[in-house]
C-alpha atoms as a PDB file:
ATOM      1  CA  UNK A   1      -2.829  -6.693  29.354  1.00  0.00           C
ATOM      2  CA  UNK A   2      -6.003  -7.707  27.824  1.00  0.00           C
ATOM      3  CA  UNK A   3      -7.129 -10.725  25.534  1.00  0.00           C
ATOM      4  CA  UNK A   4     -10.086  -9.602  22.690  1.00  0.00           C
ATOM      5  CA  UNK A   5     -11.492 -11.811  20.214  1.00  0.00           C
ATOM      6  CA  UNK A   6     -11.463  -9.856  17.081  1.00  0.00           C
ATOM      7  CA  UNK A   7     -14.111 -11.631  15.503  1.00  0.00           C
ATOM      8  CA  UNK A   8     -16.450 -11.898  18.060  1.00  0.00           C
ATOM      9  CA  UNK A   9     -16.302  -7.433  18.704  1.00  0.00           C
ATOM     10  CA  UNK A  10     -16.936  -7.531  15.109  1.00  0.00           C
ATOM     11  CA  UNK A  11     -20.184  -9.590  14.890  1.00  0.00           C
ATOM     12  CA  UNK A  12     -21.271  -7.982  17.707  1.00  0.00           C
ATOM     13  CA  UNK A  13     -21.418  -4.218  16.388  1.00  0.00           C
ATOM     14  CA  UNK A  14     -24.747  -3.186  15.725  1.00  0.00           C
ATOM     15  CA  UNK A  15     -23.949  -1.669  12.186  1.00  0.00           C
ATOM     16  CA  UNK A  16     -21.693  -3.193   9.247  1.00  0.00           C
ATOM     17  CA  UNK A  17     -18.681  -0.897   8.109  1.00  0.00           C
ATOM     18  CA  UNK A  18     -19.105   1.160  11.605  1.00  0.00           C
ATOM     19  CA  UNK A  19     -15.180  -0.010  12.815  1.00  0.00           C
ATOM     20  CA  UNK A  20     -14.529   0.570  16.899  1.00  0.00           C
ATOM     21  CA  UNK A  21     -10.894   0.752  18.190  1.00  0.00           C
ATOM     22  CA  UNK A  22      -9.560  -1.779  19.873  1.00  0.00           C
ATOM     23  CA  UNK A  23      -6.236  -0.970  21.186  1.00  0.00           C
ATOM     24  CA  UNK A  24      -3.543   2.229  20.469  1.00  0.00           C
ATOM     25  CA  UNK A  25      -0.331   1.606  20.175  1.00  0.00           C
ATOM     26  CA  UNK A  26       1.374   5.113  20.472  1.00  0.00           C
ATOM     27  CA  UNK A  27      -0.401   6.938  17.488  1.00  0.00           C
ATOM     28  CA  UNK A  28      -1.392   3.502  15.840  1.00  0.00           C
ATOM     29  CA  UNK A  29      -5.395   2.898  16.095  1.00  0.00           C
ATOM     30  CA  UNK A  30      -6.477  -1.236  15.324  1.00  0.00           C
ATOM     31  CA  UNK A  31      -9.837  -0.707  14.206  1.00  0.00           C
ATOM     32  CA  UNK A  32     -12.293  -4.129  13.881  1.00  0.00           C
ATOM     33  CA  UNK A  33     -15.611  -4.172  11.861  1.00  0.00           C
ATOM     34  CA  UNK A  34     -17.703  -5.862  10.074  1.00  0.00           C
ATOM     35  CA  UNK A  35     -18.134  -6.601   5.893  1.00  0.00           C
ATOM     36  CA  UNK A  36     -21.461  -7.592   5.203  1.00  0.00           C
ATOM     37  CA  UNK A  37     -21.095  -7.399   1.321  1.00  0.00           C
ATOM     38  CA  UNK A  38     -22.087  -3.967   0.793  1.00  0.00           C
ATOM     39  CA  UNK A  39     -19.848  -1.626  -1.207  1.00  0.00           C
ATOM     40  CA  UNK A  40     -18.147   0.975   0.781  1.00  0.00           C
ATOM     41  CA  UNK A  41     -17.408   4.135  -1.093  1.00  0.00           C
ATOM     42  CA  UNK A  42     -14.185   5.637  -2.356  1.00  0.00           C
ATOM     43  CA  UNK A  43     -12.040   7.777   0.523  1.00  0.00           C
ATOM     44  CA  UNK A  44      -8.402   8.649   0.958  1.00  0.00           C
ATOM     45  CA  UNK A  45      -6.095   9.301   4.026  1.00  0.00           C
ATOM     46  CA  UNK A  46      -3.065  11.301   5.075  1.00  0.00           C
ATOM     47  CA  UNK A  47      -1.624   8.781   6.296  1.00  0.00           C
ATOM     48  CA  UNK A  48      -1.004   4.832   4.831  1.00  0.00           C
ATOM     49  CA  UNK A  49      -3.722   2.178   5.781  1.00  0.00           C
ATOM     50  CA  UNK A  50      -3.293  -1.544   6.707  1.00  0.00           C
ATOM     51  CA  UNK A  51      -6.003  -3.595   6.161  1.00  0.00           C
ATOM     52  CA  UNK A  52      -5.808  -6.646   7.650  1.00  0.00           C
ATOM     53  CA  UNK A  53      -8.826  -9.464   6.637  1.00  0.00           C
ATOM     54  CA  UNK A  54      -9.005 -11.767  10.009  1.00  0.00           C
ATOM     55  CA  UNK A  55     -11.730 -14.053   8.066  1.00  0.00           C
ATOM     56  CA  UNK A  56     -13.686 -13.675   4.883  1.00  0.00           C
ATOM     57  CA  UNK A  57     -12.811 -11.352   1.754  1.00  0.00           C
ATOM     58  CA  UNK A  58     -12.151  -7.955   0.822  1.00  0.00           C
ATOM     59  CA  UNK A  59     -12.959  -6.575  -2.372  1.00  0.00           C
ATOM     60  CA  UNK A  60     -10.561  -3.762  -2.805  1.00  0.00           C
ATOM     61  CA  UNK A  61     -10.680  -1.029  -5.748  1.00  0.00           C
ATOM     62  CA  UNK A  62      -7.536   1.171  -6.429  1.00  0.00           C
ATOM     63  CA  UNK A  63      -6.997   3.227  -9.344  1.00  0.00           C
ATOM     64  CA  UNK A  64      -9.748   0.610 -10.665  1.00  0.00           C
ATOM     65  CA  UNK A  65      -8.210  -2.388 -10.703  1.00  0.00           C
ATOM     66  CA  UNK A  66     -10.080  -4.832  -8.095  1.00  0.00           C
ATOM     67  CA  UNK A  67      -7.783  -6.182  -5.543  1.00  0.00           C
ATOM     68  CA  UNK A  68      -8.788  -9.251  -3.345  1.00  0.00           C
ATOM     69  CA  UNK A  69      -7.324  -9.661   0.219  1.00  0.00           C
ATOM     70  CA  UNK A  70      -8.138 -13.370   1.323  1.00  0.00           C
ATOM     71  CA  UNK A  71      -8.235 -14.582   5.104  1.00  0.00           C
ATOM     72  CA  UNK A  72      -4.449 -13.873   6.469  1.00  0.00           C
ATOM     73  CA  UNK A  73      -3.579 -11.274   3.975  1.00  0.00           C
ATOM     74  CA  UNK A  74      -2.209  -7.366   4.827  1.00  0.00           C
ATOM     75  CA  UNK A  75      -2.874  -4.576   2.025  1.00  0.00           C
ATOM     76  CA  UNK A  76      -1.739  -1.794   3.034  1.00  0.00           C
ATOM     77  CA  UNK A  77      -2.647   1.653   0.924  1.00  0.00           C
ATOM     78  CA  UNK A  78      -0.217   4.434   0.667  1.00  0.00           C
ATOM     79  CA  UNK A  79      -0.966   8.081   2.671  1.00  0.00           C
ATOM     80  CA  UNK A  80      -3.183   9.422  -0.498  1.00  0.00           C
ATOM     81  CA  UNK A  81      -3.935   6.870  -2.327  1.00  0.00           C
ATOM     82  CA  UNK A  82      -7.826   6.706  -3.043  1.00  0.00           C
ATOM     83  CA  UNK A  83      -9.466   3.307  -2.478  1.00  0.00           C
ATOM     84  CA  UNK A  84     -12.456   2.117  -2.001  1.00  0.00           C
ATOM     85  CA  UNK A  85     -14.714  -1.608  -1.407  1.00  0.00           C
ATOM     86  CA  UNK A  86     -16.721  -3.297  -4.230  1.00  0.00           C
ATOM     87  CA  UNK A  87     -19.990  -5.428  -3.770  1.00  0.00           C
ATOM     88  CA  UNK A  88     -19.260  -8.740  -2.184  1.00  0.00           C
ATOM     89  CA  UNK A  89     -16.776  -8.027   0.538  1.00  0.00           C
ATOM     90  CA  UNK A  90     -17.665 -10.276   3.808  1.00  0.00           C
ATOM     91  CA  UNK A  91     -16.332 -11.513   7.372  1.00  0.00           C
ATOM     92  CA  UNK A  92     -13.877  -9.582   9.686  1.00  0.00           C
ATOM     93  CA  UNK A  93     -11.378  -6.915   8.726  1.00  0.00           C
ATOM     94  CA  UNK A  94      -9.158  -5.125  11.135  1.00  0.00           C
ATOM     95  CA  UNK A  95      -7.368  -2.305   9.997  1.00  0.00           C
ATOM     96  CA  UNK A  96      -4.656  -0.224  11.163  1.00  0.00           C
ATOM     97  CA  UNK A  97      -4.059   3.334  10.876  1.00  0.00           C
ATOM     98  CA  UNK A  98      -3.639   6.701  12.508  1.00  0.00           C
ATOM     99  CA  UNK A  99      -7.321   7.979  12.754  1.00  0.00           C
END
């Protein structure tokens, strides 16, 4: 068993954006990092996304319609789906996927 403070590993990584795994579970990665408002540019995965905002906001683009994910909120992206962040997202995101 172990007990991590999401929020805390994320304000402690040296660079914004740069996730780190915290746990697997099976094939499932939960990644944590840091927004520090910069724009993150457009990418796209085999496999669907969660992105899960612990505190702050996320700024998501799809198919370019701007998508905000709030403290508490899931967004998950389809397997193929491109997506990327606009200017402005900030605090602690944890996301979940198979990467």
């Amino acid at each position: 068993m172990s007990h991590t403070h999401l929020t805390r590993v994320a304000q402690e990584l040296p660079d914004a954006w740069k996730s780190t795994v915290v746990a697997r579970f099976g094939p499932v990665h939960l990644k944590v990092l840091r927004m520090d408002g910069s724009p993150y540019p457009a990418e796209s995965h085999t496999y669907a996304e969660g992105l899960l905002v612990i505190e702050g906001r996320l700024n998501l683009t799809i198919d370019g319609a701007e998508i905000a994910v709030g403290a508490g909120e899931l967004f998950v992206v389809p397997a193929g789906v491109g997506h990327c962040v606009a200017p402005g997202s900030t605090g602690t995101l944890v996301i979940l996927d198979l990467g």
